[in-house]
N, C-alpha and C. Protein backbone atom coordinates (compact mmCIF):
# COMPACT_ATOMS: atom_id res chain seq x y z
N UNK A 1 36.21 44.93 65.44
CA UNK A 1 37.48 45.54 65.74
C UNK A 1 38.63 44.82 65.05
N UNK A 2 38.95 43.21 64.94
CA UNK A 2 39.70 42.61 64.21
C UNK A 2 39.66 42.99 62.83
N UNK A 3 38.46 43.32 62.08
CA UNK A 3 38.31 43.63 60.77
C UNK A 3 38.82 45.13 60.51
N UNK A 4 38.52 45.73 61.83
CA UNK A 4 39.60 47.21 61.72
C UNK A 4 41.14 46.99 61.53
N UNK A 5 41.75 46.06 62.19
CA UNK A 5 42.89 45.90 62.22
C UNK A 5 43.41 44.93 60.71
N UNK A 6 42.88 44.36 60.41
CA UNK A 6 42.96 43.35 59.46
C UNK A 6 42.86 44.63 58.47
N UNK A 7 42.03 45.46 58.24
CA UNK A 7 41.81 46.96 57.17
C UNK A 7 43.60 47.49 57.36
N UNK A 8 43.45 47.91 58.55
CA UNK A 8 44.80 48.50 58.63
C UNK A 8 46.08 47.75 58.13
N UNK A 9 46.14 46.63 58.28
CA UNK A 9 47.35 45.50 58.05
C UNK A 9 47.66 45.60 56.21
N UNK A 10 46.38 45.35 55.89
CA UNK A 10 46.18 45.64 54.25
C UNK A 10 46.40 47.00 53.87
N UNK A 11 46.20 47.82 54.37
CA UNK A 11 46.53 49.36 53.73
C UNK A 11 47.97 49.78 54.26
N UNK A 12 48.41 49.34 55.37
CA UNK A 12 50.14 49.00 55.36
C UNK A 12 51.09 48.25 54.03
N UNK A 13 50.19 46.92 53.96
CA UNK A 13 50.74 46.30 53.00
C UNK A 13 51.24 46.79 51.74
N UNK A 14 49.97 47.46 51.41
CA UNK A 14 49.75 48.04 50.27
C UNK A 14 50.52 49.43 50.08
N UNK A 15 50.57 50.27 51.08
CA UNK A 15 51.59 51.33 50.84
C UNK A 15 53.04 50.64 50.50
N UNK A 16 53.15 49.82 51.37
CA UNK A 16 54.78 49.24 51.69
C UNK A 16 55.17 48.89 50.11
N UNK A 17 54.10 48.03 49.55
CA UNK A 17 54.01 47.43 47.96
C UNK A 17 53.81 49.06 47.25
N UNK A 18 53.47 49.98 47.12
CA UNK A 18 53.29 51.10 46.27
C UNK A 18 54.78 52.07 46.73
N UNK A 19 55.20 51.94 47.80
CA UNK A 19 56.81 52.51 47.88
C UNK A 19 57.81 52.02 47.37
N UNK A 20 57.68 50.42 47.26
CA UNK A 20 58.68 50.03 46.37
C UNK A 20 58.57 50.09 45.14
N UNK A 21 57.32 50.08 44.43
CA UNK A 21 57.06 50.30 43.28
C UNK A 21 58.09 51.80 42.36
N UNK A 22 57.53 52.74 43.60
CA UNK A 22 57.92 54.39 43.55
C UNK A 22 59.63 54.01 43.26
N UNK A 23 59.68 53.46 43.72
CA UNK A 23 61.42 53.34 44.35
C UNK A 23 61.96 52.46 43.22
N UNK A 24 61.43 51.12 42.43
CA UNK A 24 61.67 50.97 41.24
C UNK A 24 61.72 51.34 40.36
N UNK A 25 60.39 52.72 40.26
CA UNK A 25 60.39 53.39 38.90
C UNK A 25 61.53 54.50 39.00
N UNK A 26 62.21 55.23 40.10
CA UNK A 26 63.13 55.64 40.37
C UNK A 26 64.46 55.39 39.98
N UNK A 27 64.73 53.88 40.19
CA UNK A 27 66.07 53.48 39.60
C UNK A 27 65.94 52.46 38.39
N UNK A 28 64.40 52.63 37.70
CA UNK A 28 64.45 52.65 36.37
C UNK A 28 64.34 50.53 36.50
N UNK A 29 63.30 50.42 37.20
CA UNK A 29 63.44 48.65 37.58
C UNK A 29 62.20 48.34 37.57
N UNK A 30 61.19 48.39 36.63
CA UNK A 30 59.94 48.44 36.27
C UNK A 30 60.48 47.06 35.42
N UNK A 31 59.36 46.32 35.58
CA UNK A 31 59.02 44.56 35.20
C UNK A 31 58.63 43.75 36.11
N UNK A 32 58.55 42.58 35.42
CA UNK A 32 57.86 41.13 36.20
C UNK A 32 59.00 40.41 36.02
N UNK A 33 59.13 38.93 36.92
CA UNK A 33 59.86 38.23 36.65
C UNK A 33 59.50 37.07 37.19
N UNK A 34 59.32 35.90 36.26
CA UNK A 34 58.36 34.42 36.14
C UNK A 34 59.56 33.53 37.06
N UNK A 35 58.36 33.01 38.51
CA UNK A 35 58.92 31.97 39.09
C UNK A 35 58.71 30.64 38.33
N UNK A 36 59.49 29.41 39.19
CA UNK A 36 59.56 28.40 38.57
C UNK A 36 58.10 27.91 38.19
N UNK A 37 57.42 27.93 39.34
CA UNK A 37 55.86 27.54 38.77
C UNK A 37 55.15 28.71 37.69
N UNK A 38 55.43 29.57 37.51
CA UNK A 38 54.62 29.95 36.34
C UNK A 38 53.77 31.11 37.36
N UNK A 39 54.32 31.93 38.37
CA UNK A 39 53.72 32.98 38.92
C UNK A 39 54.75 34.11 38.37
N UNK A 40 54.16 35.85 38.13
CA UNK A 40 54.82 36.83 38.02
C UNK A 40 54.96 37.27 39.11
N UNK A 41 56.13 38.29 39.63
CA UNK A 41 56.37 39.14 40.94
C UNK A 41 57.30 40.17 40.14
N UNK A 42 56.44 41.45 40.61
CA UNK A 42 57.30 42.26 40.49
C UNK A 42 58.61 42.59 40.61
N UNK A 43 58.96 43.09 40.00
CA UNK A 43 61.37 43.24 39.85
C UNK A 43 61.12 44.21 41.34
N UNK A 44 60.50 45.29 41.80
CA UNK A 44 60.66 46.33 42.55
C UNK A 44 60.49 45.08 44.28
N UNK A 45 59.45 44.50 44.24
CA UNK A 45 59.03 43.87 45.15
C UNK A 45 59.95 42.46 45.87
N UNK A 46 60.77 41.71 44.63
CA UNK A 46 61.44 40.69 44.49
C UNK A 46 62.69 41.04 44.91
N UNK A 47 63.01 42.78 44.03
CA UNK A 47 64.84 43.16 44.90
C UNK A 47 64.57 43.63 46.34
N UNK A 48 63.07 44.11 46.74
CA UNK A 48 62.61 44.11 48.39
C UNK A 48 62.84 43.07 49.20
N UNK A 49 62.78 42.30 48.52
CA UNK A 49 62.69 40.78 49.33
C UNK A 49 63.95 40.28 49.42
N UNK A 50 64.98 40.14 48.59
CA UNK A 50 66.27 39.85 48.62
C UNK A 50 67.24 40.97 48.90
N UNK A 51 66.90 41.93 49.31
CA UNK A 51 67.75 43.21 50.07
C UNK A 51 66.99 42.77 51.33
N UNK A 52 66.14 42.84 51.86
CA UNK A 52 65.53 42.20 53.36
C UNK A 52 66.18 41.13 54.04
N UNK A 53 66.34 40.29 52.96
CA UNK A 53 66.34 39.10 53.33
C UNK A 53 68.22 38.76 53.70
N UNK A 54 68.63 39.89 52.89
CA UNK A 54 70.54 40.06 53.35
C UNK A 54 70.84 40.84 54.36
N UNK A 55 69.75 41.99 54.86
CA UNK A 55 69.84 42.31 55.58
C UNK A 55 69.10 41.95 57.16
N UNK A 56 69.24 40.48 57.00
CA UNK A 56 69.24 39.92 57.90
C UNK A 56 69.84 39.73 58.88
N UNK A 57 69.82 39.51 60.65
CA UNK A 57 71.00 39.54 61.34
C UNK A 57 71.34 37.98 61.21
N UNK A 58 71.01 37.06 60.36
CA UNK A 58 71.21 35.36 60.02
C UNK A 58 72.34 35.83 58.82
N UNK A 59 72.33 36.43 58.40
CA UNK A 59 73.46 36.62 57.41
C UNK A 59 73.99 37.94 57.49
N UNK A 60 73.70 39.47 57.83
CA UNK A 60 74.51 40.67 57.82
C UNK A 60 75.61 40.98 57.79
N UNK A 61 76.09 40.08 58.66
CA UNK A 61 77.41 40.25 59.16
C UNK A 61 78.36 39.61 58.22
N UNK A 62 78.21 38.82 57.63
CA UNK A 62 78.94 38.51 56.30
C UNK A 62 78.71 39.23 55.11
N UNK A 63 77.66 39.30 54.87
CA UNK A 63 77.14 40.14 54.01
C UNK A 63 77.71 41.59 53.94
N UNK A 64 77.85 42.27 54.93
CA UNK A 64 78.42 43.47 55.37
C UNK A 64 80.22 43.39 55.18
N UNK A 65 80.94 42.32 55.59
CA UNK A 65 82.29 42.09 55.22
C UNK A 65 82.97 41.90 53.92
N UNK A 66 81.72 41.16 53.15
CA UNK A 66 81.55 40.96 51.87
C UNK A 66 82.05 42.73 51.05
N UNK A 67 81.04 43.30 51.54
CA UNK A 67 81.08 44.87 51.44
C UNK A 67 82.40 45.60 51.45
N UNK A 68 81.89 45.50 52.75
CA UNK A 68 83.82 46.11 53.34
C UNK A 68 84.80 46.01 52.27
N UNK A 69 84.68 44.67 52.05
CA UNK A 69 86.21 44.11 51.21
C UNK A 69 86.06 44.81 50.14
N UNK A 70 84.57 44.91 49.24
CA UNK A 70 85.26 45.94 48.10
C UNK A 70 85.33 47.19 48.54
N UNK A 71 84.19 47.89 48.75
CA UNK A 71 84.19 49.50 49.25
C UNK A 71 85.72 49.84 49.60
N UNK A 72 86.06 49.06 50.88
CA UNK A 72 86.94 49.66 51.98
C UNK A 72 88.66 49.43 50.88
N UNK A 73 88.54 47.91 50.59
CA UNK A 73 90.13 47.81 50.31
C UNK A 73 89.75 47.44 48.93
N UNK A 74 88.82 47.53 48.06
CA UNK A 74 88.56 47.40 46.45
C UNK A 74 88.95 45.83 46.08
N UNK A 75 88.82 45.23 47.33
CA UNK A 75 89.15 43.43 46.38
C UNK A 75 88.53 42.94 45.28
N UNK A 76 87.30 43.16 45.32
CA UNK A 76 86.20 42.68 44.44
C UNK A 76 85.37 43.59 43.66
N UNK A 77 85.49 43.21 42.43
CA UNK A 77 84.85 43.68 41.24
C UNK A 77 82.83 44.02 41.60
N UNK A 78 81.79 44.91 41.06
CA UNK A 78 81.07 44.74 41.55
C UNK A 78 80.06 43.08 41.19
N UNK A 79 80.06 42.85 40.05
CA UNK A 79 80.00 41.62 39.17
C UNK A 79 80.00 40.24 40.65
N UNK A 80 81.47 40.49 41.03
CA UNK A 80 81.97 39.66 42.22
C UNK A 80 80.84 39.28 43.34
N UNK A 81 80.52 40.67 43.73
CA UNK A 81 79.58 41.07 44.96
C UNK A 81 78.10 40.16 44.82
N UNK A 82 77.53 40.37 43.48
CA UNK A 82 76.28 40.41 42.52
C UNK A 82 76.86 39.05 42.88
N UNK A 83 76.77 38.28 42.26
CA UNK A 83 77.65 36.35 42.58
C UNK A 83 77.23 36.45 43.68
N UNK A 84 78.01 36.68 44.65
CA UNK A 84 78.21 35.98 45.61
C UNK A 84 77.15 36.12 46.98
N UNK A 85 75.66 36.83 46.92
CA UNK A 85 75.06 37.78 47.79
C UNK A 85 73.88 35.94 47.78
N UNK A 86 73.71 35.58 46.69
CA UNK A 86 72.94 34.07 46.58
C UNK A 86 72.85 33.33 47.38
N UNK A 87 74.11 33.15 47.31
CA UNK A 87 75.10 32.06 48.37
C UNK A 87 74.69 32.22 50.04
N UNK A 88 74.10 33.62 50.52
CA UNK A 88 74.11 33.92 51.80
C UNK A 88 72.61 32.93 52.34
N UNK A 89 72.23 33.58 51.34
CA UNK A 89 70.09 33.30 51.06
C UNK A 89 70.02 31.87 51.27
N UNK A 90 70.94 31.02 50.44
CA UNK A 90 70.45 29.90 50.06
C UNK A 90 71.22 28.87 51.37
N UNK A 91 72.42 29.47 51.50
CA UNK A 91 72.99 28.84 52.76
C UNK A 91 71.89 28.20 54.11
N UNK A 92 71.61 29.72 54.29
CA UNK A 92 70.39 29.70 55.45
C UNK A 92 69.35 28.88 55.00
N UNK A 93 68.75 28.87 53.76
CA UNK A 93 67.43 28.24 53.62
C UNK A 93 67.73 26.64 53.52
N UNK A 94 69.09 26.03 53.08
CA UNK A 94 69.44 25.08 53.40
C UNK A 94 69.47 24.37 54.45
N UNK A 95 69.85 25.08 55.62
CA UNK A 95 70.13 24.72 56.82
C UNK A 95 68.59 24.55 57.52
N UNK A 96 67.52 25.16 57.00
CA UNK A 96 65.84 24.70 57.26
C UNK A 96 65.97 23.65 57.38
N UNK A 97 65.45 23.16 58.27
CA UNK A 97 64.24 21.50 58.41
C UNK A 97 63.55 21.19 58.67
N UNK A 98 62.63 20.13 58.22
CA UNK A 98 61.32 20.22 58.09
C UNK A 98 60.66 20.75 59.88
N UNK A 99 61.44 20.40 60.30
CA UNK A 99 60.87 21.00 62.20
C UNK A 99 60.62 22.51 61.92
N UNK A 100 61.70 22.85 60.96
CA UNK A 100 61.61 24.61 60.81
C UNK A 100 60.34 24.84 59.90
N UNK A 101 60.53 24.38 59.04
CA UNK A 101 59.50 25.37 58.26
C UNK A 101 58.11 24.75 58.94
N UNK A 102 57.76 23.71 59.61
CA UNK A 102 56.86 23.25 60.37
C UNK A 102 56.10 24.56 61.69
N UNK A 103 57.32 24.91 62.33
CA UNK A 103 57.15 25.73 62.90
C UNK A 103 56.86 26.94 62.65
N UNK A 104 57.40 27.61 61.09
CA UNK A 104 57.19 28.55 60.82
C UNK A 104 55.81 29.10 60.63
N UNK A 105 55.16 27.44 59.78
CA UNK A 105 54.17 27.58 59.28
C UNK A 105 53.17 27.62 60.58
N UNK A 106 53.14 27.09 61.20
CA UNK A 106 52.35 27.24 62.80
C UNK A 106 51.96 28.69 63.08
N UNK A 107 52.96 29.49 63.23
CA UNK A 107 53.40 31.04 63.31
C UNK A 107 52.71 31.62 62.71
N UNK A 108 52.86 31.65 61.13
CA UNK A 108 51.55 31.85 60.41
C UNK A 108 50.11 31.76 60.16
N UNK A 109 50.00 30.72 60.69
CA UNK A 109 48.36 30.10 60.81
C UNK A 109 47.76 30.47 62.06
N UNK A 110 48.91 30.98 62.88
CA UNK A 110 48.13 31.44 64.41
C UNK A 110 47.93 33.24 64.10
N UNK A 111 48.88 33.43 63.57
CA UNK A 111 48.65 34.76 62.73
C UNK A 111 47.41 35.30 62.09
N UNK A 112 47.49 34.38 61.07
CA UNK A 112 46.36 34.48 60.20
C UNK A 112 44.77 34.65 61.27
N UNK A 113 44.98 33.32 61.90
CA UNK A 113 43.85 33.01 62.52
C UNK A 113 43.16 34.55 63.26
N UNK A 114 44.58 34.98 63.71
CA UNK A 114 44.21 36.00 64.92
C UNK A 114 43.89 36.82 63.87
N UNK A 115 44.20 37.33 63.22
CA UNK A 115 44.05 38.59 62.07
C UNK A 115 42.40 38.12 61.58
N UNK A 116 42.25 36.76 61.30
CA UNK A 116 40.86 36.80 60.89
C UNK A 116 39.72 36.33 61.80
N UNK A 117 40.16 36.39 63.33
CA UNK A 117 39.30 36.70 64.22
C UNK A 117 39.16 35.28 65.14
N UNK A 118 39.33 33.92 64.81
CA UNK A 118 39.45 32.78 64.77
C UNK A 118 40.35 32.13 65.94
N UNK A 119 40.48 33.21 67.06
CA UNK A 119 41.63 32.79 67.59
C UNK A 119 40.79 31.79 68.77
């Protein structure tokens, strides 16, 4: 039954990864793009991850004002926006410590475990 669910988790995955794909070739964002170690990730999958990751409730709300200010009263150029969306990501991941990502990783491994039956 875990291996049913573990099937299902992967064929979620995998749609979720083949919609963004759809959705890249859509706005014309087809490529790879090389992390520091020398791995490729898809452009469609990578702007998934950093649109997720702003639309976070750890950052939204700035992120969203950020917005406002050009949309609503045109302060900022879009160029401006593009800059400054980094700054939200990296803020937060700064503020990690090792207790955090300690914990995170816990989270994961009890995850995993359960997904691969091990619990």
């Amino acid at each position: 039954m875990l291996r049913g669910r573990r099937r299902k988790r992967l064929r979620r995955c995998r749609r979720e990864q083949s919609r963004l794909r759809q959705e890249a070739t859509a706005q014309g964002a087809l490529g790879h793009r090389v992390t520091e170690q020398g791995s490729t990730i898809d452009v469609a999958l990578l702007r998934g991850f950093l649109k997720r990751a702003l639309e976070d409730d750890a950052v939204a709300d700035a992120v969203n004002e950020l917005l406002f200010e050009h949309v609503v009263a045109g302060r900022y150029h879009p160029s401006v926006i593009a800059e400054s969306l980094p700054s939200y990501i990296s803020e937060i991941l700064g503020a990690a410590t090792r207790e955090d990502w300690q914990a995170v990783a816990e989270q994961l491994i009890a995850e995993a475990r359960e997904v691969d039956g091990e619990v």
